[in-house]
C-alpha atoms as a PDB file:
ATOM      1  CA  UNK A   1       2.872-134.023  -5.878  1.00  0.00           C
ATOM      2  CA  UNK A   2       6.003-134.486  -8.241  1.00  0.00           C
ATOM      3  CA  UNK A   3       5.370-133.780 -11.808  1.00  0.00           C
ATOM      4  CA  UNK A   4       6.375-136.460 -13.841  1.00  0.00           C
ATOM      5  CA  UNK A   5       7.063-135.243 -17.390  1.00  0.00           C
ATOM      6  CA  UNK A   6       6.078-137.995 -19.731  1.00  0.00           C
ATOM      7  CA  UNK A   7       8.037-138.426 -23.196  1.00  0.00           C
ATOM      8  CA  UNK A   8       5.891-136.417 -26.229  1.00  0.00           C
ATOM      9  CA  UNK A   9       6.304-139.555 -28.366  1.00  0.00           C
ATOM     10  CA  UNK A  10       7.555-142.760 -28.891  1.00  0.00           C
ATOM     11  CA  UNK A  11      10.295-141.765 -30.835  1.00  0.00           C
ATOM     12  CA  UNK A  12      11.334-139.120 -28.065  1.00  0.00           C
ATOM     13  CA  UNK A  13      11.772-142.183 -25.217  1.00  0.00           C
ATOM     14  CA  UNK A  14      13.575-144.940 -26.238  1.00  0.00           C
ATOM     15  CA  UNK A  15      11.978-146.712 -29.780  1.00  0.00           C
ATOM     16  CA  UNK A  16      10.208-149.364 -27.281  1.00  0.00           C
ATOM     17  CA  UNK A  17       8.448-147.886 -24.141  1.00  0.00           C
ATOM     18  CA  UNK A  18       8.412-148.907 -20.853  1.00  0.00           C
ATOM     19  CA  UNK A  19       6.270-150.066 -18.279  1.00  0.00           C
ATOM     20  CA  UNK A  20       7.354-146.924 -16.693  1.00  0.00           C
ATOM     21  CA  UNK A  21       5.773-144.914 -19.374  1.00  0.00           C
ATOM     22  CA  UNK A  22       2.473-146.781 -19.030  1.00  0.00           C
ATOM     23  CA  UNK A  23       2.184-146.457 -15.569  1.00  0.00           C
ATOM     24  CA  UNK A  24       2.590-142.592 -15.896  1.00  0.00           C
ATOM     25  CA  UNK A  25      -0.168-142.844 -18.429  1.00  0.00           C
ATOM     26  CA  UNK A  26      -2.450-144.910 -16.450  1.00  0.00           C
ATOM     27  CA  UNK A  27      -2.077-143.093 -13.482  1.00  0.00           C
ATOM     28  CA  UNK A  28      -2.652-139.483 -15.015  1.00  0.00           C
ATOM     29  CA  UNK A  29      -5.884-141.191 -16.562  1.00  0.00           C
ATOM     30  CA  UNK A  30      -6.777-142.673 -13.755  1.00  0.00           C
ATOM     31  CA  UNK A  31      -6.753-140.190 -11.695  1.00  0.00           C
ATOM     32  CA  UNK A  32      -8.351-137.472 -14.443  1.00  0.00           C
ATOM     33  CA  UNK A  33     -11.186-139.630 -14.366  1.00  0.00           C
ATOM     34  CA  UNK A  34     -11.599-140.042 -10.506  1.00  0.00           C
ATOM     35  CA  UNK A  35     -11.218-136.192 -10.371  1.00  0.00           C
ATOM     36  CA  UNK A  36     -13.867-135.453 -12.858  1.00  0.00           C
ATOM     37  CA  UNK A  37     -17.441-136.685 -13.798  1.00  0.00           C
ATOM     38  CA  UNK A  38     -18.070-135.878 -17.098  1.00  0.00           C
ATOM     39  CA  UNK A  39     -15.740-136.273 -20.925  1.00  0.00           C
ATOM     40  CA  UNK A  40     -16.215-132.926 -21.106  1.00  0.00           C
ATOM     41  CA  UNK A  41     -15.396-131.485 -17.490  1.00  0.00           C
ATOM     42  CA  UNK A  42     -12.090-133.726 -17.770  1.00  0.00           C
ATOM     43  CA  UNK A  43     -10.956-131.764 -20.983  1.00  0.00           C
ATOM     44  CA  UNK A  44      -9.974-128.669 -18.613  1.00  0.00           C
ATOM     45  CA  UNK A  45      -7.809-130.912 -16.648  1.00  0.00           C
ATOM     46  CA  UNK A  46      -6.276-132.781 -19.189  1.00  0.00           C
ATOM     47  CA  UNK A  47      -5.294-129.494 -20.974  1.00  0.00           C
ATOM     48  CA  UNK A  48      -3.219-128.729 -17.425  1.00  0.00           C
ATOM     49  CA  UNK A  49      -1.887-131.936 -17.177  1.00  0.00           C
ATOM     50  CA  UNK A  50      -0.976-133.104 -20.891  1.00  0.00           C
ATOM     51  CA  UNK A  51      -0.247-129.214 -22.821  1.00  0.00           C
ATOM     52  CA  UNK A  52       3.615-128.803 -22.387  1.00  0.00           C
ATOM     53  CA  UNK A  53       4.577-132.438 -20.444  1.00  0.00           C
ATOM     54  CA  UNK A  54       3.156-134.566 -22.954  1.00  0.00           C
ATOM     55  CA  UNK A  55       2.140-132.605 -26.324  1.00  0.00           C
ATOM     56  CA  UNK A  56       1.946-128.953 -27.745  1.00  0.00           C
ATOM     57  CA  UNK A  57      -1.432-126.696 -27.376  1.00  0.00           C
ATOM     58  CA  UNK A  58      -1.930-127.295 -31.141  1.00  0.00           C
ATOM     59  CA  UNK A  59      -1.545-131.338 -30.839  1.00  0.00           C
ATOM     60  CA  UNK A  60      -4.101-131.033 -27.946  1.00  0.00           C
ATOM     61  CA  UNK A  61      -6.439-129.213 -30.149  1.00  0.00           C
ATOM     62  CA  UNK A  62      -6.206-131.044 -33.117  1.00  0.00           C
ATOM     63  CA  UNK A  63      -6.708-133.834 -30.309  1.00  0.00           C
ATOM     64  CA  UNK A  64      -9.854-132.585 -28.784  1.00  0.00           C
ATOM     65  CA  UNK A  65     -11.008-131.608 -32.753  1.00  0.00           C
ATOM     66  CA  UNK A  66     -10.735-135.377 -33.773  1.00  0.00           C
ATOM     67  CA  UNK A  67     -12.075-136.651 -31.273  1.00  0.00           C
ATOM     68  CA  UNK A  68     -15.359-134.792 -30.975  1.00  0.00           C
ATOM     69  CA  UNK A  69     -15.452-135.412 -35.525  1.00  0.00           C
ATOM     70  CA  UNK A  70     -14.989-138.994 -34.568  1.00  0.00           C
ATOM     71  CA  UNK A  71     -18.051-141.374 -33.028  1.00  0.00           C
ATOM     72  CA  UNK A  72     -17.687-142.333 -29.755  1.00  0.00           C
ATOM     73  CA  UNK A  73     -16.704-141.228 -26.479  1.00  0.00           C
ATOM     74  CA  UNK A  74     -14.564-137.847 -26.434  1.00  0.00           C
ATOM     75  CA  UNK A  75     -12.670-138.588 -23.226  1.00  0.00           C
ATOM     76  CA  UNK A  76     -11.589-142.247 -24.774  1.00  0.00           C
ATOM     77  CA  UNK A  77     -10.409-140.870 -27.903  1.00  0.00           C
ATOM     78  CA  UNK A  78      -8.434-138.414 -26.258  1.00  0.00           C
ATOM     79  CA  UNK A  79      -7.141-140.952 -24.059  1.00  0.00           C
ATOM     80  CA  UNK A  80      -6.017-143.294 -27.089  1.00  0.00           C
ATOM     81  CA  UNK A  81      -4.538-140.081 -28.982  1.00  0.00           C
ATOM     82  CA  UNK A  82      -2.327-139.057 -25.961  1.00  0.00           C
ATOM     83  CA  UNK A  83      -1.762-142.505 -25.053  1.00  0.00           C
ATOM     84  CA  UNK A  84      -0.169-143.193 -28.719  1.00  0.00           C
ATOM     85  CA  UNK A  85       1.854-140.590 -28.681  1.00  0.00           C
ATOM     86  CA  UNK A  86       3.647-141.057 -25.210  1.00  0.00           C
ATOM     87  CA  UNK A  87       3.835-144.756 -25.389  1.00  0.00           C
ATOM     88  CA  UNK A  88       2.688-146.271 -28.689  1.00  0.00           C
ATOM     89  CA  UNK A  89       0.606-148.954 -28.524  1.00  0.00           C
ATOM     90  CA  UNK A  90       0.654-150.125 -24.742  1.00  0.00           C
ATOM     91  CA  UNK A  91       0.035-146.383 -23.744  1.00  0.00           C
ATOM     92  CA  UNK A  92      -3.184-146.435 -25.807  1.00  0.00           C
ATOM     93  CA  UNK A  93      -4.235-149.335 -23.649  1.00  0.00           C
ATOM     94  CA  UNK A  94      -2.523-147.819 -20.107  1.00  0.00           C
ATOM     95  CA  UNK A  95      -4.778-144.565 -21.030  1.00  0.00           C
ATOM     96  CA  UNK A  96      -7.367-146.494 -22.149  1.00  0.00           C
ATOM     97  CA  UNK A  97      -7.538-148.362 -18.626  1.00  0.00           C
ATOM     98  CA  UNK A  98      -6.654-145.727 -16.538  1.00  0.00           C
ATOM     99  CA  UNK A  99     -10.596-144.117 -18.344  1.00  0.00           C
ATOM    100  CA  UNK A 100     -12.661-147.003 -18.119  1.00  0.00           C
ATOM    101  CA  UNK A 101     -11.909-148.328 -14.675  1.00  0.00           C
ATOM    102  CA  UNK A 102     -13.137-144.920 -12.419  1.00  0.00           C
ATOM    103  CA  UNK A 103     -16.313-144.611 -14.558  1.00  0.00           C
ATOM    104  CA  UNK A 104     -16.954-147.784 -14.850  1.00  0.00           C
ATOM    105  CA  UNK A 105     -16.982-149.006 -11.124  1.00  0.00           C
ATOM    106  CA  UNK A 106     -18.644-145.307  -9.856  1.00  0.00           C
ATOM    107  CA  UNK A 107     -21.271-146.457 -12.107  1.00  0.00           C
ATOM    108  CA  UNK A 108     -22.238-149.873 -10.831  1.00  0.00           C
ATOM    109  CA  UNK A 109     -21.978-148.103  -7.371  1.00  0.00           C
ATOM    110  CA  UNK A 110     -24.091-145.239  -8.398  1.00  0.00           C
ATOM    111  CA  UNK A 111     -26.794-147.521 -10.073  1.00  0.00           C
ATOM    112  CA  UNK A 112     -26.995-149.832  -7.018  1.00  0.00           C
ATOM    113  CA  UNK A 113     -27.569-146.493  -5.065  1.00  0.00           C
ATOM    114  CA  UNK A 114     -29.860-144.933  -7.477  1.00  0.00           C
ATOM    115  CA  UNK A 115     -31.952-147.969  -7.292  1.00  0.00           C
ATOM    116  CA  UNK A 116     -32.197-147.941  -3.723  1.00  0.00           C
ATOM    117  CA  UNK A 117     -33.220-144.585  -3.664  1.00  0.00           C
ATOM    118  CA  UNK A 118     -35.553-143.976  -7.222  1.00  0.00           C
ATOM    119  CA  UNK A 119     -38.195-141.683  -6.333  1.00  0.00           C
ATOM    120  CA  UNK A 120     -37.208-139.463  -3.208  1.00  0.00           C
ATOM    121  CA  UNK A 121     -37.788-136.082  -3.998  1.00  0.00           C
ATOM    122  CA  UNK A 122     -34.077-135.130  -2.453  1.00  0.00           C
ATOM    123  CA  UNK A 123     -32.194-136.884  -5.335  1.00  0.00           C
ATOM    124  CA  UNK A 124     -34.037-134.766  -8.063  1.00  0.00           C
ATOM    125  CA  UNK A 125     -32.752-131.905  -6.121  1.00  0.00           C
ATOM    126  CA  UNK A 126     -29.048-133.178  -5.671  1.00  0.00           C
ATOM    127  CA  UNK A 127     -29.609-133.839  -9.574  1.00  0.00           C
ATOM    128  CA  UNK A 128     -30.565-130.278 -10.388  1.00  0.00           C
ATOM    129  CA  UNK A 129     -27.678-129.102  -7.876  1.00  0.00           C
ATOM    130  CA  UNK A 130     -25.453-130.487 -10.119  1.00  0.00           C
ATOM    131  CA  UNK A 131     -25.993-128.994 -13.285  1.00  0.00           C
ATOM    132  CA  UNK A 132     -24.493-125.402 -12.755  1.00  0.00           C
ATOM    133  CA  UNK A 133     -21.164-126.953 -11.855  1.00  0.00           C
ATOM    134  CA  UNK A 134     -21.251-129.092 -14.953  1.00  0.00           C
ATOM    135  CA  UNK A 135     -21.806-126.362 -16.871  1.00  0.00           C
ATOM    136  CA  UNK A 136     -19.707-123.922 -15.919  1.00  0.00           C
ATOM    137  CA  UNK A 137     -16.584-126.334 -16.031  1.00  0.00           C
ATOM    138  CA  UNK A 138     -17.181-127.460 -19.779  1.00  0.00           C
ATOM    139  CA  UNK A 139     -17.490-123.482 -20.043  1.00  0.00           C
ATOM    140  CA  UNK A 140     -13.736-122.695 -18.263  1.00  0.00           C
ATOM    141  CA  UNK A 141     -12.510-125.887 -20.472  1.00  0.00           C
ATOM    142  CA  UNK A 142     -13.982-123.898 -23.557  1.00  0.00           C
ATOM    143  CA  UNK A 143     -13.040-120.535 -22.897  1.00  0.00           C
ATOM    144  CA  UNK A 144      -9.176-121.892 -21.933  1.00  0.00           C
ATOM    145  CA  UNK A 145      -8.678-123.625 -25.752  1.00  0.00           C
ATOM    146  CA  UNK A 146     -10.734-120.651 -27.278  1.00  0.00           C
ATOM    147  CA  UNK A 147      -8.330-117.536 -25.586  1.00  0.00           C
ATOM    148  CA  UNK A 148      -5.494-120.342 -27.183  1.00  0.00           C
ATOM    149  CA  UNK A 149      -2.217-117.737 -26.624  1.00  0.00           C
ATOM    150  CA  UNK A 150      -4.013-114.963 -24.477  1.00  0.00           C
ATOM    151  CA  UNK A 151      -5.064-112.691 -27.772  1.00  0.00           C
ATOM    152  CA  UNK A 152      -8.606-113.257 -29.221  1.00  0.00           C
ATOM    153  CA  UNK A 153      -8.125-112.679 -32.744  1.00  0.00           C
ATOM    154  CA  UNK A 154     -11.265-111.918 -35.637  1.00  0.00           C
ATOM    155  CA  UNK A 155     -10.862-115.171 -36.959  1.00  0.00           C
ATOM    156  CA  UNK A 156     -11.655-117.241 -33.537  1.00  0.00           C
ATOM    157  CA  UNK A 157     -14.618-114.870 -32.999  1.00  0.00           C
ATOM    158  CA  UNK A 158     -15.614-115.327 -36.986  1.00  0.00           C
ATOM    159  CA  UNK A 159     -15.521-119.224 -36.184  1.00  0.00           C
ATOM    160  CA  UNK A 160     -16.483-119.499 -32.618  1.00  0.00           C
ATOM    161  CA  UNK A 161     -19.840-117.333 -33.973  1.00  0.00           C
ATOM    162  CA  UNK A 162     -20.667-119.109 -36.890  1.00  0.00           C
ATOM    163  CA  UNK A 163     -20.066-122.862 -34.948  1.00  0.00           C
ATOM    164  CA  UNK A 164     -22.484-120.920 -32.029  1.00  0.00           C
ATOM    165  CA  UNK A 165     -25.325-120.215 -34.806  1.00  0.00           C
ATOM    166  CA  UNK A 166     -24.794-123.697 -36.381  1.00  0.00           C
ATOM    167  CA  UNK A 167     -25.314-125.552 -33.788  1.00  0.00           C
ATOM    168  CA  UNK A 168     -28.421-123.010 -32.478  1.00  0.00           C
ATOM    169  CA  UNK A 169     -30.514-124.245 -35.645  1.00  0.00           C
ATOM    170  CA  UNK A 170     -29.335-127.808 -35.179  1.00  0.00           C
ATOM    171  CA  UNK A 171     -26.709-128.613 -37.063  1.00  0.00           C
ATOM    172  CA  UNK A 172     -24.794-131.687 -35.680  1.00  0.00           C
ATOM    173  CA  UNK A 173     -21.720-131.375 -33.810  1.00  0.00           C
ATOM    174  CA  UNK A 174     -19.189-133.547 -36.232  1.00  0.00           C
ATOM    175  CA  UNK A 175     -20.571-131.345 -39.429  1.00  0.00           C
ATOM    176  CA  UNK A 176     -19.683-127.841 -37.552  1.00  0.00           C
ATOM    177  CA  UNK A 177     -16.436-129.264 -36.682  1.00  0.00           C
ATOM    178  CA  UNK A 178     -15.942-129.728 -40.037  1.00  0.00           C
ATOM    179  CA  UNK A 179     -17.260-126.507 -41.175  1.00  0.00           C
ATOM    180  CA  UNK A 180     -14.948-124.750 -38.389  1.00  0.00           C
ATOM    181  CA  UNK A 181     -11.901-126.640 -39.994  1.00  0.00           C
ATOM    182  CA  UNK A 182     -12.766-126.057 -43.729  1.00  0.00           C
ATOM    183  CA  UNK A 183     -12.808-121.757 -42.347  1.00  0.00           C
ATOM    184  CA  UNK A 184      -9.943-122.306 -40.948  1.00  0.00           C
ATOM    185  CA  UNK A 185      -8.134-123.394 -43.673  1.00  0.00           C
ATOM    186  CA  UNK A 186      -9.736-120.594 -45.967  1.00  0.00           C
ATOM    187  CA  UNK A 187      -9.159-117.930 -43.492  1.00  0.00           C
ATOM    188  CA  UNK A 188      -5.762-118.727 -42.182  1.00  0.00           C
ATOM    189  CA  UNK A 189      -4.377-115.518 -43.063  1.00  0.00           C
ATOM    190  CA  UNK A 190      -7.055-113.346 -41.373  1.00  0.00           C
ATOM    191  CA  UNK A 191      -6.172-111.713 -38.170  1.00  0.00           C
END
């Protein structure tokens, strides 16, 4: 397949984008989502697809930061934030499609199917099947943005632990994003 580099922002293109640029965006999105089954499984692909065509690593982290602070569905949100900054405001809604429509129709599919088949004991095992795969790809996604340039450094382990132990006693998700942030900032100069 031909790698189609899209413009990092609006202001990179020309001031008004395309169609061109939308259809770019919609069809990376679109075909993310029909490639993955989960927000957080498509991360790992969007990282390979969007880090050095569309944005930096750091503008995909801060990306992936905001949008698990912010309510709502992570894979959207990324979606909108890359989508805004290829194509301005029609590439929020070309990304924006290109999510909505896989999930979307695999789900009326897979509830018509579901329903048809509620209570054989085979689909609790395809279920359970499932769940290793799941979890290891949010795990590759997660170890790719945590080894960032290839050298783990103190302060990613001092954060990466104390997010681990926050969220091991409960603390929610948005306030150890925060938390992770605020170290950040205060231990920018450590190693």
């Amino acid at each position: 397949m031909n790698e189609v580099r899209i413009p990092v922002s609006v202001s990179e293109a020309d001031p008004s984008p395309g169609i061109l640029v939308w259809l770019r965006l919609f069809w990376l999105f679109l075909r993310i989502n029909l490639l993955t089954s989960s927000g957080p499984a498509s991360v790992g692909l969007l990282y390979k697809d969007a880090v050095g065509r569309i944005m930096t690593e750091t503008q995909f982290v801060e990306a992936v930061g905001f949008s698990n602070v912010l309510p709502g569905s992570e894979a959207l949100k990324l979606a909108m934030f890359i989508g805004y900054a290829a194509g301005g405001l029609g590439g929020t809604v070309a990304a924006l499609l290109g999510s909505i429509l896989p999930p979307t129709v695999s789900m009326l599919l897979v509830t018509l199917a579901v329903q048809g088949f509620e209570g054989e004991a085979w689909m609790d095992g395809f279920v359970r099947g499932m769940l290793p795969a799941v979890a290891m790809l949010i795990s590759y996604a997660a170890w790719k943005l945590f080894r960032g340039s290839g050298k783990i450094r103190r302060r990613q382990l001092l954060i990466g632990g104390l997010g681990l132990a926050a969220l091991l006693v409960g603390v929610p998700t948005p306030l150890v994003l925060v938390g992770a942030g605020l170290i950040g900032v205060a231990f920018r100069n450590v190693g």
